[in-house]
PDB file of N, CA and C in Angstrom:
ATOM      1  N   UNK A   1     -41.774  25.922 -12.887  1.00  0.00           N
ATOM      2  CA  UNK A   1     -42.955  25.553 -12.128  1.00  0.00           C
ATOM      3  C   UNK A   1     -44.113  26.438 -12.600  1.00  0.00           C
ATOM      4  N   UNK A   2     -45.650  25.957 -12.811  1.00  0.00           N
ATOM      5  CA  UNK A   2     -46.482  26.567 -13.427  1.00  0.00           C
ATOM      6  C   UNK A   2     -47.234  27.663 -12.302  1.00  0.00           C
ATOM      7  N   UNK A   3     -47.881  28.237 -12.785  1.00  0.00           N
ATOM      8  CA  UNK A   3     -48.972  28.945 -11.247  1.00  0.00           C
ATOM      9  C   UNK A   3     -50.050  27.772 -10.996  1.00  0.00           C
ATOM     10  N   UNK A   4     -50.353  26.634 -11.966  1.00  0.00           N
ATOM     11  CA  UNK A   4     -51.497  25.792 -11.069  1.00  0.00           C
ATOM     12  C   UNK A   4     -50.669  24.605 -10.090  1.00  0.00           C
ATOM     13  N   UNK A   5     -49.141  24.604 -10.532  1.00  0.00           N
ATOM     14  CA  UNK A   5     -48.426  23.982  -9.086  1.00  0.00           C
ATOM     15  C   UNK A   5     -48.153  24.667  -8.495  1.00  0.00           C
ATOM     16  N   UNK A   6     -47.759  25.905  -8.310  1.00  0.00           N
ATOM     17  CA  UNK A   6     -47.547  26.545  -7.634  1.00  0.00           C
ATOM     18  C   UNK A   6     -49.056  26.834  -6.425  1.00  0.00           C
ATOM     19  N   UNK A   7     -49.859  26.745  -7.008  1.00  0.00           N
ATOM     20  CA  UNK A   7     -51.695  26.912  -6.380  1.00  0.00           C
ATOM     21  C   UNK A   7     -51.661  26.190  -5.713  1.00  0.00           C
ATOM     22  N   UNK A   8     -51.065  24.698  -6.038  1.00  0.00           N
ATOM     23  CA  UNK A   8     -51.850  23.655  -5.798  1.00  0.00           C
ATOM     24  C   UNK A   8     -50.865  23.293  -4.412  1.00  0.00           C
ATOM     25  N   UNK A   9     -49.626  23.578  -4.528  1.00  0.00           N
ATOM     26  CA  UNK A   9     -48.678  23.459  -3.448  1.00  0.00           C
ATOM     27  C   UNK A   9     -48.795  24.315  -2.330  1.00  0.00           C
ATOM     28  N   UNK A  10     -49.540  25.274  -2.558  1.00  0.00           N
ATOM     29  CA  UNK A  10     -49.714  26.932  -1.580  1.00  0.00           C
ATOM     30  C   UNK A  10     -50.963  26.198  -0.701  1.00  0.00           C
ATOM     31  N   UNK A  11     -51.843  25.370  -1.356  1.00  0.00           N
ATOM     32  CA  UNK A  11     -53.153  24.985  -0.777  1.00  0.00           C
ATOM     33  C   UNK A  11     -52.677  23.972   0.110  1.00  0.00           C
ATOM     34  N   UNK A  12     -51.710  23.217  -0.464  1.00  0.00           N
ATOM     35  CA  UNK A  12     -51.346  21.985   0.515  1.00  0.00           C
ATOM     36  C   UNK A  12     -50.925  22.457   1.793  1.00  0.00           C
ATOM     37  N   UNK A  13     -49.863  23.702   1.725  1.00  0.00           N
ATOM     38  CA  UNK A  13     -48.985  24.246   2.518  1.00  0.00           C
ATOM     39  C   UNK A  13     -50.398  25.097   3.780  1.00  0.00           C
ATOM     40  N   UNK A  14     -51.408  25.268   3.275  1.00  0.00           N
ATOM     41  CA  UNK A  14     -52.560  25.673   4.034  1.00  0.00           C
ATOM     42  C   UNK A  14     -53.188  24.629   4.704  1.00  0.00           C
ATOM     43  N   UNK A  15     -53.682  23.654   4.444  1.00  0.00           N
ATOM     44  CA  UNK A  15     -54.437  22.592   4.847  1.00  0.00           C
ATOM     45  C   UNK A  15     -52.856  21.812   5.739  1.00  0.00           C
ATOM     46  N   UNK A  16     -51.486  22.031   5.631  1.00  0.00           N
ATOM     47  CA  UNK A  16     -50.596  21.610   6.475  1.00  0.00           C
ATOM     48  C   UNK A  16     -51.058  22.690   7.904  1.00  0.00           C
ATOM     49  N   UNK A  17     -51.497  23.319   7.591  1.00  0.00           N
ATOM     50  CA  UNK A  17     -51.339  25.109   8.532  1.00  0.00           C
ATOM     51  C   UNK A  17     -52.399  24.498   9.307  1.00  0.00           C
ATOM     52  N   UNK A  18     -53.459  24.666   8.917  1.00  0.00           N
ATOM     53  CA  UNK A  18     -54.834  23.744   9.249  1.00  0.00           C
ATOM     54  C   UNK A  18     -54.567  22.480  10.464  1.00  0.00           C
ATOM     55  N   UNK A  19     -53.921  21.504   9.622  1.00  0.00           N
ATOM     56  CA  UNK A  19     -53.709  20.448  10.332  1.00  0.00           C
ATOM     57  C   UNK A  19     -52.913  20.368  11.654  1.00  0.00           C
ATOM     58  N   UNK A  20     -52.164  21.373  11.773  1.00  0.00           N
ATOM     59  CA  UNK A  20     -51.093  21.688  12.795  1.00  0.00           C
ATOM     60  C   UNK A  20     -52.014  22.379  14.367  1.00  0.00           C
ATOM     61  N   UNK A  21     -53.091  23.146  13.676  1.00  0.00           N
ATOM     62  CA  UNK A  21     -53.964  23.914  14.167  1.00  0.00           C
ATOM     63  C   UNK A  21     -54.994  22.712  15.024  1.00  0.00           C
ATOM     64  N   UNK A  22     -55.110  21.687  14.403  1.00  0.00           N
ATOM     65  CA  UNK A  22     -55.783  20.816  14.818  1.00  0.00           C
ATOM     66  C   UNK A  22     -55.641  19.863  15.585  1.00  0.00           C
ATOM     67  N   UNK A  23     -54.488  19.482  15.367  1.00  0.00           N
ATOM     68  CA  UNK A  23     -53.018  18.683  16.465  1.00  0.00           C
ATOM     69  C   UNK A  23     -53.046  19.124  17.382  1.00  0.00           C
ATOM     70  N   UNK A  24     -53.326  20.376  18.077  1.00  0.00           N
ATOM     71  CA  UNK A  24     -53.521  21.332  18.887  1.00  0.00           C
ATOM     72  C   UNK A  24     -54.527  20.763  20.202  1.00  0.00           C
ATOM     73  N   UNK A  25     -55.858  20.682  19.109  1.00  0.00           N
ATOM     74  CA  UNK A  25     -57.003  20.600  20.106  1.00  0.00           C
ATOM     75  C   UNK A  25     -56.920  18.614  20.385  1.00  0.00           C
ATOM     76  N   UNK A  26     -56.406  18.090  19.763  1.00  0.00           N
ATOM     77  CA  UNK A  26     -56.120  16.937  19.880  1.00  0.00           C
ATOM     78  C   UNK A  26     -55.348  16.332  21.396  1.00  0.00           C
ATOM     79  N   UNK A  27     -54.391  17.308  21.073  1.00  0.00           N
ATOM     80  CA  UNK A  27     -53.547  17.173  22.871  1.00  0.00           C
ATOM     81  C   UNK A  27     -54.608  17.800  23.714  1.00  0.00           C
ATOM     82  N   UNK A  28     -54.855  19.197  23.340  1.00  0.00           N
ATOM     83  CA  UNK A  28     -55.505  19.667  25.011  1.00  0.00           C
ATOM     84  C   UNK A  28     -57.062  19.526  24.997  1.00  0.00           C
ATOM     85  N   UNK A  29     -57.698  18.813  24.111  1.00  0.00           N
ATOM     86  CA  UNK A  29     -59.140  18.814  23.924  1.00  0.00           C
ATOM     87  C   UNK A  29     -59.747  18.613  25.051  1.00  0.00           C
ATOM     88  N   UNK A  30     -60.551  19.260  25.617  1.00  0.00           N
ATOM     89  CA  UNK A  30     -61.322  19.391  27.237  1.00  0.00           C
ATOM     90  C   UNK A  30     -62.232  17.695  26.937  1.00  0.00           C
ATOM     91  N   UNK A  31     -62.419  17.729  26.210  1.00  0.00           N
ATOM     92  CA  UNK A  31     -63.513  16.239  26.281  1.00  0.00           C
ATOM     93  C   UNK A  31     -62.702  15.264  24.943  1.00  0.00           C
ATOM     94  N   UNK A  32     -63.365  14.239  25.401  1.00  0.00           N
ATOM     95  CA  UNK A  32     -63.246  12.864  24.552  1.00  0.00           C
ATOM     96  C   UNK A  32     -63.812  13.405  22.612  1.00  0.00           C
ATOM     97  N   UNK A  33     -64.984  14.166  22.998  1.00  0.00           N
ATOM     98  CA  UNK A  33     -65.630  13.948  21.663  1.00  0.00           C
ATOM     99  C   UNK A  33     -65.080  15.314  20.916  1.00  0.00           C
ATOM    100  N   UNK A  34     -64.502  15.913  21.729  1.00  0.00           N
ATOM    101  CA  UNK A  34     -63.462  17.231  20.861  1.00  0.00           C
ATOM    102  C   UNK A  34     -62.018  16.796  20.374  1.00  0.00           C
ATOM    103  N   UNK A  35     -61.442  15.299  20.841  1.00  0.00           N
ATOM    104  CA  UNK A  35     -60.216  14.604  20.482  1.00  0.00           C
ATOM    105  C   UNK A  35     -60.861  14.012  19.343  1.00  0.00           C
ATOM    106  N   UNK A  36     -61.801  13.356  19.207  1.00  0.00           N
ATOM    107  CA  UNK A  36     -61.942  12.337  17.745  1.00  0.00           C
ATOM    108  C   UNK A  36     -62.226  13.079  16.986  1.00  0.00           C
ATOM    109  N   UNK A  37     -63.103  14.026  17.111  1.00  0.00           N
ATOM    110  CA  UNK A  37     -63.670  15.479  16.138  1.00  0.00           C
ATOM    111  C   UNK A  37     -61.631  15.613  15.340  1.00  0.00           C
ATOM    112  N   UNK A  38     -61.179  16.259  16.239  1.00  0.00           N
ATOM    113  CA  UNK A  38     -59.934  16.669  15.885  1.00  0.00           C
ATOM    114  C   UNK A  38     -58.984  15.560  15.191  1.00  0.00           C
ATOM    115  N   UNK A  39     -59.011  14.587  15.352  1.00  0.00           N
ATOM    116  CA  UNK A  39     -58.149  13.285  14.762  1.00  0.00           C
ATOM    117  C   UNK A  39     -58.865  13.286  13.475  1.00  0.00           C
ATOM    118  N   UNK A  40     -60.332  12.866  13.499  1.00  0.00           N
ATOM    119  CA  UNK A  40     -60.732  13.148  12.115  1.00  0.00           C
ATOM    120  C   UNK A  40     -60.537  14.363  10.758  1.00  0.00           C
ATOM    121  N   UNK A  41     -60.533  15.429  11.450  1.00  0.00           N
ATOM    122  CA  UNK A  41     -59.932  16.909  11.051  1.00  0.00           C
ATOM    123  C   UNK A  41     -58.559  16.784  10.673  1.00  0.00           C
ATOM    124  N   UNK A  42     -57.699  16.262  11.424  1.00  0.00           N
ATOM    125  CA  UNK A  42     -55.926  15.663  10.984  1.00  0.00           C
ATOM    126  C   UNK A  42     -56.002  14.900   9.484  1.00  0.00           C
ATOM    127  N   UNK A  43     -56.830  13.971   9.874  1.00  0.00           N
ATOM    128  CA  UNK A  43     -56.998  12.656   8.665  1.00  0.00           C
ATOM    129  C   UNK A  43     -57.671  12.873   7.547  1.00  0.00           C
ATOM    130  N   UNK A  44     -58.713  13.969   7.865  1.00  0.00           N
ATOM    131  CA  UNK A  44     -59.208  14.452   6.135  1.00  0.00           C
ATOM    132  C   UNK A  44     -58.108  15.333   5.508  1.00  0.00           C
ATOM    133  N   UNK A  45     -57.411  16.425   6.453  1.00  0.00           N
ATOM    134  CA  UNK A  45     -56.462  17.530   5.904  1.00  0.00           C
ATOM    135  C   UNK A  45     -55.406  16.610   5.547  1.00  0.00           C
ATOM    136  N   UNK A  46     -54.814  15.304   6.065  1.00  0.00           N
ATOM    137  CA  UNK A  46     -54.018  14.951   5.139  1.00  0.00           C
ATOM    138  C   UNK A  46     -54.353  14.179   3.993  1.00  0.00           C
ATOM    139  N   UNK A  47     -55.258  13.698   3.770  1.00  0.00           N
ATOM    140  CA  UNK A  47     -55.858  13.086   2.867  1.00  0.00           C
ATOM    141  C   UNK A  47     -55.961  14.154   1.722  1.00  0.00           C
ATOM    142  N   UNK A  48     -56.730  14.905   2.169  1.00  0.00           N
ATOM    143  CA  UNK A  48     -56.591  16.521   1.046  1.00  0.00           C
ATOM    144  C   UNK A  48     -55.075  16.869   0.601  1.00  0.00           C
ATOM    145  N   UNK A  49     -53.848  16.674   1.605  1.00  0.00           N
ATOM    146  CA  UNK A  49     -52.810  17.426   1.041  1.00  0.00           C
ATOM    147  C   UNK A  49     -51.848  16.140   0.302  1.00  0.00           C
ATOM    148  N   UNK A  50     -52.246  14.916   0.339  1.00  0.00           N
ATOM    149  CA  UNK A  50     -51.549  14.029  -0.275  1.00  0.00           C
ATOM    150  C   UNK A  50     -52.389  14.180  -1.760  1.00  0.00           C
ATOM    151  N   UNK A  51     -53.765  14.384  -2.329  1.00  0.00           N
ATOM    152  CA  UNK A  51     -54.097  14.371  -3.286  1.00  0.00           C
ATOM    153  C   UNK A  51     -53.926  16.065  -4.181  1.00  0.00           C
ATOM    154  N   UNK A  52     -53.779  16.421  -3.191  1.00  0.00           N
ATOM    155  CA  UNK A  52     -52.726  17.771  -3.742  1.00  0.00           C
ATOM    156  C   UNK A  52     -52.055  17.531  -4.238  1.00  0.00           C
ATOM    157  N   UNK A  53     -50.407  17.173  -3.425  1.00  0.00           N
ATOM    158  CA  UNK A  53     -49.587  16.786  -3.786  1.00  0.00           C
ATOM    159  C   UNK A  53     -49.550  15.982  -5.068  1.00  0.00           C
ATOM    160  N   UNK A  54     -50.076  15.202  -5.346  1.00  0.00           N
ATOM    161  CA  UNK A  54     -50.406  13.977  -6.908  1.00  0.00           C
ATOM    162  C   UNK A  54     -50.752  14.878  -7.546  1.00  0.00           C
ATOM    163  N   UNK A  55     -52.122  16.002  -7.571  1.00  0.00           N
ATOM    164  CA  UNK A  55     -52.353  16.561  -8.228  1.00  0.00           C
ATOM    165  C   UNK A  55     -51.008  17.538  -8.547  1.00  0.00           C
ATOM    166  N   UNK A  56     -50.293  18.256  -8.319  1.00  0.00           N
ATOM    167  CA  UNK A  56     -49.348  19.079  -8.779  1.00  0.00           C
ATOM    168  C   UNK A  56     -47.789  18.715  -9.196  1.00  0.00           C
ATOM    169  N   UNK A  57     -47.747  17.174  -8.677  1.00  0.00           N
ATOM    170  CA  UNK A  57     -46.814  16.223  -9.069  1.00  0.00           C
ATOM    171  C   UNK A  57     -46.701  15.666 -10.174  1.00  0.00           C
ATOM    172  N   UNK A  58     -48.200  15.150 -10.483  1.00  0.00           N
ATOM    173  CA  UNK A  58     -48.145  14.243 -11.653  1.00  0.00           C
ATOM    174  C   UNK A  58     -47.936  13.025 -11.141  1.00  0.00           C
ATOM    175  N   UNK A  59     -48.279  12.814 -10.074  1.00  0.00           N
ATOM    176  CA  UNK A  59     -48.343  11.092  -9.572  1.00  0.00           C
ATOM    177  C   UNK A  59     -49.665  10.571  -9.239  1.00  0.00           C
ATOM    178  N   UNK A  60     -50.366   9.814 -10.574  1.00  0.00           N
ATOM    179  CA  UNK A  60     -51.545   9.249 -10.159  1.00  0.00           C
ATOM    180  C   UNK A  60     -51.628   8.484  -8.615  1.00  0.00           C
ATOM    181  N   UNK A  61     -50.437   7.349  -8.693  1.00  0.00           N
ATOM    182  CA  UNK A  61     -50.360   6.662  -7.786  1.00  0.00           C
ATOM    183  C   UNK A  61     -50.735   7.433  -6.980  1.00  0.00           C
ATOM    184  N   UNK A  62     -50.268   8.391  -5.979  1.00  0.00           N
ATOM    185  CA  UNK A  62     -50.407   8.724  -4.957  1.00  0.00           C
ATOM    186  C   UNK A  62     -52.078   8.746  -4.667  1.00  0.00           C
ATOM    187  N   UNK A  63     -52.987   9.886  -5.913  1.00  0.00           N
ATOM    188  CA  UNK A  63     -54.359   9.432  -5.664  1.00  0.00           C
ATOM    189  C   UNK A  63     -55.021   8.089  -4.927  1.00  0.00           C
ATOM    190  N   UNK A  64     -54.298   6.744  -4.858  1.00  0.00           N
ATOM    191  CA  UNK A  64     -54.761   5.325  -4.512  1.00  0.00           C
ATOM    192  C   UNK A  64     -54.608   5.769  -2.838  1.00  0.00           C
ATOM    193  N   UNK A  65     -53.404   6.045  -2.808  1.00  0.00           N
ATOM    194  CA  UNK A  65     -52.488   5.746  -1.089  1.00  0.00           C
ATOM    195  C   UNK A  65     -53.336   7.059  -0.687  1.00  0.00           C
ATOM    196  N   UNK A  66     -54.203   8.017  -0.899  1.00  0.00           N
ATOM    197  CA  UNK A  66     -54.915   9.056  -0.572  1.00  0.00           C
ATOM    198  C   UNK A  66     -56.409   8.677  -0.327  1.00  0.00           C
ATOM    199  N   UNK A  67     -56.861   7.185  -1.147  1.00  0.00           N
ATOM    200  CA  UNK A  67     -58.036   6.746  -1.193  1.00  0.00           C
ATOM    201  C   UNK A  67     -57.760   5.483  -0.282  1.00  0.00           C
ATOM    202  N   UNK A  68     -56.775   4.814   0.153  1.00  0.00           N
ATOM    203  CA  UNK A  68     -57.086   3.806   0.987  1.00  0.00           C
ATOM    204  C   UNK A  68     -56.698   4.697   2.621  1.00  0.00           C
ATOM    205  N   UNK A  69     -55.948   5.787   2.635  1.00  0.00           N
ATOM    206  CA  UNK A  69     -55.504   6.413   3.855  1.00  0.00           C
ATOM    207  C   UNK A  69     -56.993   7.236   4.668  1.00  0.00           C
ATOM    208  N   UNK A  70     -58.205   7.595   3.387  1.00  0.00           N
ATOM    209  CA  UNK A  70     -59.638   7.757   3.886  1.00  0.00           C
ATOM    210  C   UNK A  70     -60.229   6.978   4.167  1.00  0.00           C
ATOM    211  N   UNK A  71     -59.875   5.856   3.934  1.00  0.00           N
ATOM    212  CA  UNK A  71     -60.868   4.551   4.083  1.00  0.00           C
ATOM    213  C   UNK A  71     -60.146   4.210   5.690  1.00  0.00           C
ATOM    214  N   UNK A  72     -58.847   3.715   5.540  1.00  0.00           N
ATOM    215  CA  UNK A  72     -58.545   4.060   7.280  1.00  0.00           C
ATOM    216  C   UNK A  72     -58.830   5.143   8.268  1.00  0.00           C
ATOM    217  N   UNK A  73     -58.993   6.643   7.680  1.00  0.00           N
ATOM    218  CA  UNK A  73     -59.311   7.833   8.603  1.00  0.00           C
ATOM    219  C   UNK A  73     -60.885   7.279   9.538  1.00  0.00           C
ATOM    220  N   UNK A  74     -61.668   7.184   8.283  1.00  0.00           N
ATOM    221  CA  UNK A  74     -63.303   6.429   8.796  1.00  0.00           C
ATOM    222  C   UNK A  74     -63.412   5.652   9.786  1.00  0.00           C
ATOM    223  N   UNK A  75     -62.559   4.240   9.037  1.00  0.00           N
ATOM    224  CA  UNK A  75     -62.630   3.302  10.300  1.00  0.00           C
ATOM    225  C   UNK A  75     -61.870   3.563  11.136  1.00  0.00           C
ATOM    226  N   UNK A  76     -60.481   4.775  11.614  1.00  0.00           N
ATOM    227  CA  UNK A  76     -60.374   4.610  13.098  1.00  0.00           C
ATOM    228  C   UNK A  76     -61.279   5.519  13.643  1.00  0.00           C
ATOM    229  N   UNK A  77     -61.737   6.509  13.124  1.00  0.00           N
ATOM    230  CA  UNK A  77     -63.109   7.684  13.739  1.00  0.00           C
ATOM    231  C   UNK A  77     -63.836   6.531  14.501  1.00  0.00           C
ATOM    232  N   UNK A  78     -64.605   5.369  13.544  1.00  0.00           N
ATOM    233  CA  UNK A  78     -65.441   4.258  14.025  1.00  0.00           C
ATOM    234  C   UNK A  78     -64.847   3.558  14.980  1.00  0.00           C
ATOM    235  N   UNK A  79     -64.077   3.437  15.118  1.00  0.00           N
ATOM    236  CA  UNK A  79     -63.475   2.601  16.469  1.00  0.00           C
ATOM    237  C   UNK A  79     -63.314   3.614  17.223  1.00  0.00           C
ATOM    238  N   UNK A  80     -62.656   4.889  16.954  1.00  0.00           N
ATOM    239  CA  UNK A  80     -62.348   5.408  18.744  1.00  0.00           C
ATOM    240  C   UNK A  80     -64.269   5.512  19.318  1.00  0.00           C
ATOM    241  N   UNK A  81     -64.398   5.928  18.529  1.00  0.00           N
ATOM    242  CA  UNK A  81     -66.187   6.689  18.691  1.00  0.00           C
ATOM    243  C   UNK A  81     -66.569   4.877  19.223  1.00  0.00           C
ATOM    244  N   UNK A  82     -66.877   4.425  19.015  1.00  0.00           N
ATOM    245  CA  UNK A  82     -67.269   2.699  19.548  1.00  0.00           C
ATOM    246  C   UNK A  82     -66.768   2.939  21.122  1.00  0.00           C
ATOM    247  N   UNK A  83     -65.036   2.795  20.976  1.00  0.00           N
ATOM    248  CA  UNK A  83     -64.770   2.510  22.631  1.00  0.00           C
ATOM    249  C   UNK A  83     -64.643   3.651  23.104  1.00  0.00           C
ATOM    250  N   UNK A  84     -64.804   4.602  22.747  1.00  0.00           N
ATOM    251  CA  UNK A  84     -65.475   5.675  23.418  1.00  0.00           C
ATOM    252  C   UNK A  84     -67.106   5.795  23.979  1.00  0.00           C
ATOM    253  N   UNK A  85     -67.590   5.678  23.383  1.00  0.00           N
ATOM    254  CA  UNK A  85     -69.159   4.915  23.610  1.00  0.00           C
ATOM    255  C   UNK A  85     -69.211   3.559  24.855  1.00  0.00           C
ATOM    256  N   UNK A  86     -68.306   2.738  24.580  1.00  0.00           N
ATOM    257  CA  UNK A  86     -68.493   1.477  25.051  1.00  0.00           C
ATOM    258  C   UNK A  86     -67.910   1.816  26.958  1.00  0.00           C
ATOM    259  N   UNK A  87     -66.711   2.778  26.605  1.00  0.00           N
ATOM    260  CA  UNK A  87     -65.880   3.015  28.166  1.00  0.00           C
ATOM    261  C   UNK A  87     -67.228   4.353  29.070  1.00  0.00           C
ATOM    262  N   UNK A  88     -68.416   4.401  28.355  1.00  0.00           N
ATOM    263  CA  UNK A  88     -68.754   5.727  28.854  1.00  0.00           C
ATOM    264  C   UNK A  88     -68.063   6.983  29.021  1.00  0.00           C
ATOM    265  N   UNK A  89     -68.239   6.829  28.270  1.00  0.00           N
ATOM    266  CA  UNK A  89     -67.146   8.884  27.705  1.00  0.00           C
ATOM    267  C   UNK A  89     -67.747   9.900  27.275  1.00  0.00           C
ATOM    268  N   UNK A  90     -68.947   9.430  26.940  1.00  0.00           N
ATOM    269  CA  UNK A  90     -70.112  10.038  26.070  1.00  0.00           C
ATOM    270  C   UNK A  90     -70.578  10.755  27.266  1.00  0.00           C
ATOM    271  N   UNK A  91     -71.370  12.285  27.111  1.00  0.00           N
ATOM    272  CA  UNK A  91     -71.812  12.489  28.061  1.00  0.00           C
ATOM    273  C   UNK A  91     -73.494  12.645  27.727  1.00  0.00           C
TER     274      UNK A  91
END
Protein backbone atom coordinates (compact mmCIF):
# COMPACT_ATOMS: atom_id res chain seq x y z
CA UNK A 1 0.00 0.00 0.00
CA UNK A 2 1.46 3.45 -1.05
CA UNK A 3 1.48 6.64 1.50
CA UNK A 4 -0.99 8.48 -1.11
CA UNK A 5 -3.52 5.40 -0.24
CA UNK A 6 -2.70 5.26 2.72
CA UNK A 7 -3.52 9.52 2.86
CA UNK A 8 -6.24 9.10 1.02
CA UNK A 9 -7.89 6.29 3.27
CA UNK A 10 -6.80 8.24 6.68
CA UNK A 11 -8.91 11.30 5.11
CA UNK A 12 -11.85 9.12 4.40
CA UNK A 13 -11.56 7.54 7.88
CA UNK A 14 -11.79 11.50 9.06
CA UNK A 15 -14.63 12.82 7.09
CA UNK A 16 -16.29 9.11 8.46
CA UNK A 17 -15.31 10.80 12.10
CA UNK A 18 -16.95 14.02 10.85
CA UNK A 19 -19.99 12.41 9.62
CA UNK A 20 -20.72 10.45 12.79
CA UNK A 21 -20.26 13.86 14.59
CA UNK A 22 -22.99 15.10 12.51
CA UNK A 23 -25.53 12.21 12.85
CA UNK A 24 -25.39 13.55 16.22
CA UNK A 25 -26.94 16.94 15.75
CA UNK A 26 -29.33 15.32 13.31
CA UNK A 27 -31.15 13.27 16.16
CA UNK A 28 -30.99 15.95 18.88
CA UNK A 29 -31.00 19.17 16.69
CA UNK A 30 -33.04 21.84 18.87
CA UNK A 31 -34.70 23.21 15.55
CA UNK A 32 -35.85 22.05 12.12
CA UNK A 33 -33.16 24.19 10.29
CA UNK A 34 -30.17 22.64 12.47
CA UNK A 35 -31.60 18.91 11.19
CA UNK A 36 -31.35 19.77 7.34
CA UNK A 37 -28.08 21.86 7.95
CA UNK A 38 -26.88 18.44 9.46
CA UNK A 39 -28.39 15.88 6.80
CA UNK A 40 -26.74 18.01 4.26
CA UNK A 41 -23.30 17.84 6.26
CA UNK A 42 -23.93 13.69 6.31
CA UNK A 43 -24.47 13.83 2.40
CA UNK A 44 -21.53 15.99 1.34
CA UNK A 45 -19.06 13.91 3.92
CA UNK A 46 -20.22 10.92 2.21
CA UNK A 47 -20.02 12.03 -1.07
CA UNK A 48 -16.34 13.19 -0.18
CA UNK A 49 -15.52 9.70 1.32
CA UNK A 50 -16.93 7.62 -1.60
CA UNK A 51 -14.68 9.76 -4.06
CA UNK A 52 -11.89 9.05 -1.75
CA UNK A 53 -12.41 5.80 -1.71
CA UNK A 54 -12.22 5.62 -5.98
CA UNK A 55 -9.56 7.85 -5.60
CA UNK A 56 -7.25 5.36 -3.57
CA UNK A 57 -8.94 2.29 -5.12
CA UNK A 58 -8.58 2.84 -8.57
CA UNK A 59 -12.28 2.68 -9.31
CA UNK A 60 -13.33 5.34 -11.72
CA UNK A 61 -16.77 3.99 -11.55
CA UNK A 62 -17.31 4.83 -8.19
CA UNK A 63 -16.51 8.71 -9.13
CA UNK A 64 -20.24 8.43 -11.21
CA UNK A 65 -22.25 6.77 -8.01
CA UNK A 66 -20.39 9.85 -5.98
CA UNK A 67 -21.74 12.34 -8.71
CA UNK A 68 -25.31 11.12 -8.97
CA UNK A 69 -25.42 10.49 -4.83
CA UNK A 70 -24.69 14.77 -4.87
CA UNK A 71 -27.15 15.35 -7.20
CA UNK A 72 -29.64 13.42 -4.76
CA UNK A 73 -27.95 15.10 -1.46
CA UNK A 74 -29.27 18.72 -3.22
CA UNK A 75 -32.51 17.64 -4.14
CA UNK A 76 -33.45 16.08 -0.77
CA UNK A 77 -31.87 19.44 1.12
CA UNK A 78 -34.60 21.06 -1.56
CA UNK A 79 -37.40 19.14 -0.52
CA UNK A 80 -36.97 18.91 3.23
CA UNK A 81 -36.22 22.89 3.16
CA UNK A 82 -39.69 23.26 0.79
CA UNK A 83 -41.88 21.20 3.40
CA UNK A 84 -40.23 22.62 5.93
CA UNK A 85 -41.09 26.07 4.68
CA UNK A 86 -44.50 24.93 3.50
CA UNK A 87 -45.49 23.12 7.33
CA UNK A 88 -44.19 26.54 8.97
CA UNK A 89 -41.08 25.46 10.70
CA UNK A 90 -39.25 28.35 9.64
CA UNK A 91 -39.01 30.76 12.29
Amino acid sequence: MTTVTQILLGAAAAFVLVSLVALYRVVSGPTMPDRVVAVNVVGSNTVIVIALLAAALGEAVALDIALVYALLNFLLSIAISKFTVERGGVL
